[in-house]
Structure formats: C-alpha cells, structure tokens
PDB file of N, CA and C in Angstrom:
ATOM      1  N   UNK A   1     -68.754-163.502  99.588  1.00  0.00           N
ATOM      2  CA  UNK A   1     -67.422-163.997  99.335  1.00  0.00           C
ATOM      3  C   UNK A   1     -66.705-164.120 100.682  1.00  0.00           C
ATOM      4  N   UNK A   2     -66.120-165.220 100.719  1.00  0.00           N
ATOM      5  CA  UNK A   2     -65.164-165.516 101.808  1.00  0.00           C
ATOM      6  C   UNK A   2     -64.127-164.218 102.550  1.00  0.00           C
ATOM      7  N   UNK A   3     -63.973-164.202 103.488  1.00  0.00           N
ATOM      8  CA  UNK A   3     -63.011-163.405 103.864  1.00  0.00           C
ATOM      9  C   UNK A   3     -61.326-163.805 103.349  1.00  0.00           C
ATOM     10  N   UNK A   4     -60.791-162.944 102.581  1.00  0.00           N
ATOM     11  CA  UNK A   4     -59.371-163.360 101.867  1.00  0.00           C
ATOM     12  C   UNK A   4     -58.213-162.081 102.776  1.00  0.00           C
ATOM     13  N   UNK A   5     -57.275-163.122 103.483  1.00  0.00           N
ATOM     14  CA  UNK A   5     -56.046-162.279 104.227  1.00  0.00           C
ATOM     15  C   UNK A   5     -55.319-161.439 103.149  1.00  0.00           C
ATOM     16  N   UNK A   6     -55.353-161.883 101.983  1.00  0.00           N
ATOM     17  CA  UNK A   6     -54.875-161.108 100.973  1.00  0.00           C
ATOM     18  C   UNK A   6     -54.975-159.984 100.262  1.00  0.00           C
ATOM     19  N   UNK A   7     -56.348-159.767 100.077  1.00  0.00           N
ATOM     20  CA  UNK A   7     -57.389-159.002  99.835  1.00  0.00           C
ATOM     21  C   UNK A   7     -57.597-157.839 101.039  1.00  0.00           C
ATOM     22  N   UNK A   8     -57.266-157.032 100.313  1.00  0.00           N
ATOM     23  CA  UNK A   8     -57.530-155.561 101.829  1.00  0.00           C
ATOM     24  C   UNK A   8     -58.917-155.184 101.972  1.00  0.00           C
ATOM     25  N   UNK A   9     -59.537-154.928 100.430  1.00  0.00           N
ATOM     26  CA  UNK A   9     -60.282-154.171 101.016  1.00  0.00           C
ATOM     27  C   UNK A   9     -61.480-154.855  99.238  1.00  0.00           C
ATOM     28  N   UNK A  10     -62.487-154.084  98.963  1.00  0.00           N
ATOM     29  CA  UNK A  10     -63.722-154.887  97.790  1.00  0.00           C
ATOM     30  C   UNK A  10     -62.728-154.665  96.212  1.00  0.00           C
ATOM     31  N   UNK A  11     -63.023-155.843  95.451  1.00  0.00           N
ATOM     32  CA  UNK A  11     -62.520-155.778  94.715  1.00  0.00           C
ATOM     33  C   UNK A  11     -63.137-154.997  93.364  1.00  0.00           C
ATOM     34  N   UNK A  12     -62.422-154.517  92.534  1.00  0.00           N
ATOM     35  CA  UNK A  12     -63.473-153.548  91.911  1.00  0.00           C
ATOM     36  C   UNK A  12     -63.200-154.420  90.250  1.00  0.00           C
ATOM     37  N   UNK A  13     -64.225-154.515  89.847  1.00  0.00           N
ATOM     38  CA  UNK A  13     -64.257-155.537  88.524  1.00  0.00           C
ATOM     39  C   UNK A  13     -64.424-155.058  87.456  1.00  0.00           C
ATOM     40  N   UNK A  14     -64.720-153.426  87.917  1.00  0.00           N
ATOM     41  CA  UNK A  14     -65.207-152.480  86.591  1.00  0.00           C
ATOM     42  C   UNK A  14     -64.206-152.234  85.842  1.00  0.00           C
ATOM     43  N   UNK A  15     -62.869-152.268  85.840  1.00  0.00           N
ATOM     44  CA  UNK A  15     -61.359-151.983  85.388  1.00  0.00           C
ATOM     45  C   UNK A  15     -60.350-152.832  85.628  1.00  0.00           C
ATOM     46  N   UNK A  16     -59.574-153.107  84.395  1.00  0.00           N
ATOM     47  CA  UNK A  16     -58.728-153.870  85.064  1.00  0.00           C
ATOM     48  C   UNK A  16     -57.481-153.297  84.930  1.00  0.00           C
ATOM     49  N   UNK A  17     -56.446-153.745  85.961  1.00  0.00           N
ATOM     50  CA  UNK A  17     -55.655-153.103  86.502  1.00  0.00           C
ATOM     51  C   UNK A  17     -54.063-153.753  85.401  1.00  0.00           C
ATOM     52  N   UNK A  18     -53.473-152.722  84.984  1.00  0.00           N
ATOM     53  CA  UNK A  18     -52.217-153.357  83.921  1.00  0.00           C
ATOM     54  C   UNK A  18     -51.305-154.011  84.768  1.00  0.00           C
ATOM     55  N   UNK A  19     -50.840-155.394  84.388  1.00  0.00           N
ATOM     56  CA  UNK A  19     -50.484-156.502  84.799  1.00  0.00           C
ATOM     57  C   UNK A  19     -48.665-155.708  85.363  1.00  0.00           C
ATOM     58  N   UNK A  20     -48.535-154.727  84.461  1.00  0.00           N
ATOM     59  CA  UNK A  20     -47.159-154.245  85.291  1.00  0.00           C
ATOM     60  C   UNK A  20     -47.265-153.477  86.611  1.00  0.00           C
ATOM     61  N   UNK A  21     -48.807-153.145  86.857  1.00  0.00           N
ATOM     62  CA  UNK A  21     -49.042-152.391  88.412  1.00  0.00           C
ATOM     63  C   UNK A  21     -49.048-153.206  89.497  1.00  0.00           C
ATOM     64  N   UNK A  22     -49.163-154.598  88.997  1.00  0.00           N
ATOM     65  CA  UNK A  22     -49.360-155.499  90.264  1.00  0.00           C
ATOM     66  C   UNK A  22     -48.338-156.736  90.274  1.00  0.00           C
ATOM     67  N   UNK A  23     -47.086-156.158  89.371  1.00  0.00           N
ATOM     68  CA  UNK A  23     -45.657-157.178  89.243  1.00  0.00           C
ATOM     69  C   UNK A  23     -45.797-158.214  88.492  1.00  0.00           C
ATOM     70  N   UNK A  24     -46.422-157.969  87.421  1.00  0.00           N
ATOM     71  CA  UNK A  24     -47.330-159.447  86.452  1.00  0.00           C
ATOM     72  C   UNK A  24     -46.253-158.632  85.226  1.00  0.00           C
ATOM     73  N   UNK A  25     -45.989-159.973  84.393  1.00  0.00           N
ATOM     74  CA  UNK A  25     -45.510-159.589  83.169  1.00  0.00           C
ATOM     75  C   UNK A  25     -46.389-159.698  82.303  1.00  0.00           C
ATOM     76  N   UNK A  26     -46.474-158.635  81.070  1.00  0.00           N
ATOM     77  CA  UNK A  26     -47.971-158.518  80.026  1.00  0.00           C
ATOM     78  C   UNK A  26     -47.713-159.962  79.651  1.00  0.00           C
ATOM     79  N   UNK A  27     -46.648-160.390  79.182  1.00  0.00           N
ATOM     80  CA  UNK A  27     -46.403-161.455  78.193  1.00  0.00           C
ATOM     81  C   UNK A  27     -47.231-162.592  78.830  1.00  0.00           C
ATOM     82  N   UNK A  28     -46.760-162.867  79.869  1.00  0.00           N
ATOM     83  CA  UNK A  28     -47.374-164.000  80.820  1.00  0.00           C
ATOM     84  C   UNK A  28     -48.803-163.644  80.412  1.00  0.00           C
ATOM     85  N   UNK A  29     -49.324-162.920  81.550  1.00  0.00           N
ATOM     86  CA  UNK A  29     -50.990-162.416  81.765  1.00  0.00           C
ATOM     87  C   UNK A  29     -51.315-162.540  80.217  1.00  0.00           C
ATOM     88  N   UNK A  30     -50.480-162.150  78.733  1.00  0.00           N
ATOM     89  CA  UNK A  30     -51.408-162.701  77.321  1.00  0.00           C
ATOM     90  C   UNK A  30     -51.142-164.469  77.430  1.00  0.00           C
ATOM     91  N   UNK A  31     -49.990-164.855  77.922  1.00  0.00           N
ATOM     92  CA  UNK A  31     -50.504-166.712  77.989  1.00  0.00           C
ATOM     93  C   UNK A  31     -51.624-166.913  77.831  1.00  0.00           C
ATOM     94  N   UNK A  32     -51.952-166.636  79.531  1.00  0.00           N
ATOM     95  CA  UNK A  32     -53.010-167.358  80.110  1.00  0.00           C
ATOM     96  C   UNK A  32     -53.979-166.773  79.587  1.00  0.00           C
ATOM     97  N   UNK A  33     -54.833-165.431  79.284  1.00  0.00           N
ATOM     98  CA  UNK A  33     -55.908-165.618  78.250  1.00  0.00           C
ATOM     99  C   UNK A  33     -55.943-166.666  77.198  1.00  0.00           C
ATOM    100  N   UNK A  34     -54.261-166.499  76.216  1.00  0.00           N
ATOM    101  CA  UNK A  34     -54.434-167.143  74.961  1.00  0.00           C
ATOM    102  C   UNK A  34     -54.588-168.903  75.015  1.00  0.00           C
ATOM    103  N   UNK A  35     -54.237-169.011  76.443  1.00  0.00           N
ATOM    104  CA  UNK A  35     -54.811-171.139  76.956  1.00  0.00           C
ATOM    105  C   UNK A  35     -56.207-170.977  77.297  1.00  0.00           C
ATOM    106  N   UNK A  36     -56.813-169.709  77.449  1.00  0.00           N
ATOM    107  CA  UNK A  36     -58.058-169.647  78.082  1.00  0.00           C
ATOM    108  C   UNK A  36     -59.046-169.812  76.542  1.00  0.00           C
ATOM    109  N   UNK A  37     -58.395-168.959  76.010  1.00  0.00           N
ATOM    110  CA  UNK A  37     -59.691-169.006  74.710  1.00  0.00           C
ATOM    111  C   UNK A  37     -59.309-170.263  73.641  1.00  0.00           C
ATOM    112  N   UNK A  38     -57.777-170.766  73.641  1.00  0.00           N
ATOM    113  CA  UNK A  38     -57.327-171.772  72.987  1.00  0.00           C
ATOM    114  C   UNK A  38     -58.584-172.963  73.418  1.00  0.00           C
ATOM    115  N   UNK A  39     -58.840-173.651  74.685  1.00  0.00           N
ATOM    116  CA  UNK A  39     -59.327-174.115  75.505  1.00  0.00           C
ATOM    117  C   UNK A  39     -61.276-174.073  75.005  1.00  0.00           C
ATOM    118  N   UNK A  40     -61.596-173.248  75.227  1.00  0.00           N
ATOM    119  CA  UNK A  40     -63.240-172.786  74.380  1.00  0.00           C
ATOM    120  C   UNK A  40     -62.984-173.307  73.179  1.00  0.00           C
ATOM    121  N   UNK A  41     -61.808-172.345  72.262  1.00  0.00           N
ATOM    122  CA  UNK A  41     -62.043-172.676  70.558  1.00  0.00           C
ATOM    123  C   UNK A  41     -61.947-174.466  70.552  1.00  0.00           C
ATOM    124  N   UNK A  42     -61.373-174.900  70.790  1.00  0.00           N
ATOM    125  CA  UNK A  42     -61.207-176.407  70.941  1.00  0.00           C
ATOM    126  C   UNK A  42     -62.380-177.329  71.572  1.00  0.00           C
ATOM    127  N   UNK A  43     -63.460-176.455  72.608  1.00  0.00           N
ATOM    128  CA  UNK A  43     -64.387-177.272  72.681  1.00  0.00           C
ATOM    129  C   UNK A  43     -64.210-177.951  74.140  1.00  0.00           C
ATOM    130  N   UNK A  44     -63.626-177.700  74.807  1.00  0.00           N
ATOM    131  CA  UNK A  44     -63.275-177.763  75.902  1.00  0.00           C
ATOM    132  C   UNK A  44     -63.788-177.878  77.257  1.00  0.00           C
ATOM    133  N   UNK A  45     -64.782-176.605  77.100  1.00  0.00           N
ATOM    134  CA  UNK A  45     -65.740-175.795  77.950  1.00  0.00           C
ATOM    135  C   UNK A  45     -66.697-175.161  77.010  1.00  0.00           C
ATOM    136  N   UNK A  46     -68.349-175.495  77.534  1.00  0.00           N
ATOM    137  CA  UNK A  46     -69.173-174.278  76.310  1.00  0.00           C
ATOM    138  C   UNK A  46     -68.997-173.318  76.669  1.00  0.00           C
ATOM    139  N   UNK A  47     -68.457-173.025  77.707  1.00  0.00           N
ATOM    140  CA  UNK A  47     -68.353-171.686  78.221  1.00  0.00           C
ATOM    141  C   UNK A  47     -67.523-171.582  79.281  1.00  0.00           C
ATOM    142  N   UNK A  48     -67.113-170.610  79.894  1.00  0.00           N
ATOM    143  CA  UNK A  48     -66.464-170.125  80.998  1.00  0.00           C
ATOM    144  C   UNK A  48     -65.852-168.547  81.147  1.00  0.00           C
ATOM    145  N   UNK A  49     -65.366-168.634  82.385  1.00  0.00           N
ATOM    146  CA  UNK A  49     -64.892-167.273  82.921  1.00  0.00           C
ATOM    147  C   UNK A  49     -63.422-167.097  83.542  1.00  0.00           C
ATOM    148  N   UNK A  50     -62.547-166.375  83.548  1.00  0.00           N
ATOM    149  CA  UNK A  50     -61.139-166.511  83.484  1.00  0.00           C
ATOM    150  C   UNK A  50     -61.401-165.135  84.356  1.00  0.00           C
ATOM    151  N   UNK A  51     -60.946-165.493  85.499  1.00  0.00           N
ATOM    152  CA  UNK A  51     -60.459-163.897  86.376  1.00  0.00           C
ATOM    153  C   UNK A  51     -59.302-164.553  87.213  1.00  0.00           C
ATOM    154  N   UNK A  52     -58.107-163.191  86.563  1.00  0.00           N
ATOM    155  CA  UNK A  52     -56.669-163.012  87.224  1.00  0.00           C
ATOM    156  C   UNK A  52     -57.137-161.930  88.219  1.00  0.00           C
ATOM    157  N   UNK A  53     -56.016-162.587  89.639  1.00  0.00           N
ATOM    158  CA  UNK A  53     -56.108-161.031  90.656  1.00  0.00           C
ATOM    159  C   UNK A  53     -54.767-161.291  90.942  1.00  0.00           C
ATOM    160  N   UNK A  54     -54.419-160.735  91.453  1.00  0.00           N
ATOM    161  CA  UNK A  54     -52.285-159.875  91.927  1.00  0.00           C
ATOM    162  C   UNK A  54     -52.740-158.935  92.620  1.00  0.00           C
ATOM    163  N   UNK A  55     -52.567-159.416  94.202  1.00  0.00           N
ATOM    164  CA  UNK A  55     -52.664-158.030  95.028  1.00  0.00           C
ATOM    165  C   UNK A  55     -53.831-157.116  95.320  1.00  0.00           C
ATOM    166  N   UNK A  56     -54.732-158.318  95.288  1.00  0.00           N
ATOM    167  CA  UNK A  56     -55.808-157.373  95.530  1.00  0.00           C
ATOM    168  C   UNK A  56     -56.831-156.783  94.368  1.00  0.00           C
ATOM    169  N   UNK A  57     -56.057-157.182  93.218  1.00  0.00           N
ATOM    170  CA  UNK A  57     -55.983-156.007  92.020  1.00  0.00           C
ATOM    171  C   UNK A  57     -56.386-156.779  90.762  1.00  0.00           C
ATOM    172  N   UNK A  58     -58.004-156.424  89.941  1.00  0.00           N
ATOM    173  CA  UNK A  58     -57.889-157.226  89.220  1.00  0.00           C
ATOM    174  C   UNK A  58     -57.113-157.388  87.353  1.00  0.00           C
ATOM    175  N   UNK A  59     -56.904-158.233  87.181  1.00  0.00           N
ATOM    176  CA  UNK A  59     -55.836-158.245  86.260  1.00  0.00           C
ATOM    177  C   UNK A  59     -56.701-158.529  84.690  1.00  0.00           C
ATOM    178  N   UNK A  60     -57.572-159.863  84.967  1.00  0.00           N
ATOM    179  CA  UNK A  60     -58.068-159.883  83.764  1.00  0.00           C
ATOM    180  C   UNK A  60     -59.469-160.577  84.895  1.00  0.00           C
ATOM    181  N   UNK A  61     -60.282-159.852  83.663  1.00  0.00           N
ATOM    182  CA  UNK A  61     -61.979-160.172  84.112  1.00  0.00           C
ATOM    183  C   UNK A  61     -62.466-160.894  82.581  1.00  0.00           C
ATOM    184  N   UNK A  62     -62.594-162.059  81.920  1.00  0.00           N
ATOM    185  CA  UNK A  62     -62.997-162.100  80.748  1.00  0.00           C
ATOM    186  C   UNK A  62     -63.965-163.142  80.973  1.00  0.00           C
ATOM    187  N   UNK A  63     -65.112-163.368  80.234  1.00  0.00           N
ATOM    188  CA  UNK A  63     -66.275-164.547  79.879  1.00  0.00           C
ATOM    189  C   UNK A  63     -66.687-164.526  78.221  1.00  0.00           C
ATOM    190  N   UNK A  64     -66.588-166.008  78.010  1.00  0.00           N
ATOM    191  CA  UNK A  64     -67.087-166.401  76.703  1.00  0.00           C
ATOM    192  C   UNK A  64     -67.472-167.658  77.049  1.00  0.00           C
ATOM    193  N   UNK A  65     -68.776-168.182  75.750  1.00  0.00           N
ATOM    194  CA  UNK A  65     -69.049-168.842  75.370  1.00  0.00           C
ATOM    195  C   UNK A  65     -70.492-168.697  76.149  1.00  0.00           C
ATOM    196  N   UNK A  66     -71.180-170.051  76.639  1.00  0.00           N
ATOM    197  CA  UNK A  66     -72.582-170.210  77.071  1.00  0.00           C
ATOM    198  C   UNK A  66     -72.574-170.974  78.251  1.00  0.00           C
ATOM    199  N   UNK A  67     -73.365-170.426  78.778  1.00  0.00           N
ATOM    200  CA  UNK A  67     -73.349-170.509  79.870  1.00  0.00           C
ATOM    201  C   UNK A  67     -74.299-172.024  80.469  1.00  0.00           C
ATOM    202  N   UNK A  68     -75.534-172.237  79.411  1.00  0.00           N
ATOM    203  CA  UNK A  68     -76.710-172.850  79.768  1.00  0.00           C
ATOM    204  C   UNK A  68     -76.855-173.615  78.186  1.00  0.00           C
ATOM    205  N   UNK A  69     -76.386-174.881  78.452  1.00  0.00           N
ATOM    206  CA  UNK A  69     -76.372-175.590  76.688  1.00  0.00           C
ATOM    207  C   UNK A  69     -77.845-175.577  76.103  1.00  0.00           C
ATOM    208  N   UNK A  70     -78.761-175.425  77.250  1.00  0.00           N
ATOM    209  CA  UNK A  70     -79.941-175.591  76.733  1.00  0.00           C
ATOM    210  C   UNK A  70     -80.372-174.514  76.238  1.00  0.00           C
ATOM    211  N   UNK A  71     -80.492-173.408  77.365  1.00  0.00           N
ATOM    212  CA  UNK A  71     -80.922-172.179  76.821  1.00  0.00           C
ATOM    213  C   UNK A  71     -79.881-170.898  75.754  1.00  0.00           C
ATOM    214  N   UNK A  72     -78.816-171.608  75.809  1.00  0.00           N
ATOM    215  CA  UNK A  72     -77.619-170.613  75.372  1.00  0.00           C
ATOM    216  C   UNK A  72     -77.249-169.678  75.611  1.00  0.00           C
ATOM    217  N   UNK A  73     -77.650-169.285  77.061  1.00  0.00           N
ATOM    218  CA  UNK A  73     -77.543-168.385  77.842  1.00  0.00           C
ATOM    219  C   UNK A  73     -75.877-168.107  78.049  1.00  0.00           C
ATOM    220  N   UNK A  74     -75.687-166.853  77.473  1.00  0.00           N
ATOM    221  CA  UNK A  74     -73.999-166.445  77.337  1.00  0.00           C
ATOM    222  C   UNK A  74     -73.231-166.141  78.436  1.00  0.00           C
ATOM    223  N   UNK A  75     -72.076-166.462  78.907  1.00  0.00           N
ATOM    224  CA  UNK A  75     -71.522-166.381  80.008  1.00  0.00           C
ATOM    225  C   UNK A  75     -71.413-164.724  80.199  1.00  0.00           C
ATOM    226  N   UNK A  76     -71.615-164.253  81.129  1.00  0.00           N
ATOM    227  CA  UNK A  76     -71.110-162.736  80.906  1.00  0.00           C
ATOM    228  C   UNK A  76     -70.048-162.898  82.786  1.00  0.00           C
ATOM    229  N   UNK A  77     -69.124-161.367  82.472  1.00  0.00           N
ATOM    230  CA  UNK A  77     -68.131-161.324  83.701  1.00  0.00           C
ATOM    231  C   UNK A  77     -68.643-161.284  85.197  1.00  0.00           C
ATOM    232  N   UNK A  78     -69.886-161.028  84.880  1.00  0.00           N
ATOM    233  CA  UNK A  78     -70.688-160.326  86.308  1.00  0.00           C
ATOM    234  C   UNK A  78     -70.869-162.344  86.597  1.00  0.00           C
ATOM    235  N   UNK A  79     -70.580-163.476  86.223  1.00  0.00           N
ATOM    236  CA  UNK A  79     -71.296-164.558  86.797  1.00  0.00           C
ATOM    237  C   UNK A  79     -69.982-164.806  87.985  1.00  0.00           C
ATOM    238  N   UNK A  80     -71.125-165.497  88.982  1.00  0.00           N
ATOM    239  CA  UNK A  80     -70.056-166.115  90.156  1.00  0.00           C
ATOM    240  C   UNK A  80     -70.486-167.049  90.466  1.00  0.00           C
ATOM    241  N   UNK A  81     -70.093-168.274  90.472  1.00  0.00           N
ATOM    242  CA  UNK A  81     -70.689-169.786  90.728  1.00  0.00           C
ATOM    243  C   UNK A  81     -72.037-169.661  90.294  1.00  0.00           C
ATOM    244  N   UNK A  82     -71.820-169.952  89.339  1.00  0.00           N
ATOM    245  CA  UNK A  82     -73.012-170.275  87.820  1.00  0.00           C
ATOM    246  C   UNK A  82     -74.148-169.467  87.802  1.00  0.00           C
ATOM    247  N   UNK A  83     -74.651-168.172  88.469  1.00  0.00           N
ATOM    248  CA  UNK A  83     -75.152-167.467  89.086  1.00  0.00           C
ATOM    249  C   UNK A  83     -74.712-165.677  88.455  1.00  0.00           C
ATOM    250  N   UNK A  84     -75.997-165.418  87.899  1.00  0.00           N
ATOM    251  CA  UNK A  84     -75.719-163.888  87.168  1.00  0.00           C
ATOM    252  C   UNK A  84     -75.285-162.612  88.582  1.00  0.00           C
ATOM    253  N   UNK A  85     -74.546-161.902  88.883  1.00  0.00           N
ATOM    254  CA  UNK A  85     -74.239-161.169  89.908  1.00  0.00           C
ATOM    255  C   UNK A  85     -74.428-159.845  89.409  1.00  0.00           C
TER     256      UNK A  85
END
C-alpha cells in the first residue's frame, strides 16, 4: 500500500472503530452502508467491498456478494484489488 500522509501508522481491519471516535456521525456512517447494500440488492455490482477510514481509523470494513461470476467466488473483507489478502 502506498504511503498515506494521513495515515500514521498500519491500519488494523480486525475491529472497527465507532464512527463517534473518529468525529463520524452513526447516522451518516448507517447511510452509506444502507447505499452500499441498496446498490448490490438492486444488481448493481455482483459484488463488492465498502471500507470507511476517519483518521487513520477504520470505520466500516464490509464485503458482499461474488466476487468471480464464474466461479462464485464470495467477496470476503480481507480482498484488495480483486486479490484475496
């Protein structure tokens, strides 16, 4: 991953961090999931991955749908440019 001026130090993906620790309003941060999965249910994307960060800090880590139309290989959070991590 690129070097980010923003970013202090590795980001940790195992937890995510409540959207009021990093000046995020819950309400907002549920939007943008609820355009994220609105977006899939509709057919949109067979799949994809939605990661919020604020500060370093991650906010939301989520994956649905498939990843591989052929194989139906399911998106999971660990992917980073189409690539299992």
């Amino acid at each position: 991953m690129p070097d980010n001026p923003t970013i202090a130090g590795k980001l940790d993906f195992t937890k995510a961090a409540a959207p009021e620790e990093a000046g995020m309003s819950p309400q907002g941060v549920q939007q943008i999931v609820r355009v994220f999965e609105q977006q899939l249910e509709r057919g949109l994307h067979p799949g994809a991955q939605l990661v919020v960060l604020r500060h370093g800090r991650v906010i939301v880590d989520c994956a649905r749908g498939i990843a591989n139309l052929r194989g139906e290989k399911p998106v999971f959070a660990s992917f980073m440019g189409g690539k299992e991590v």
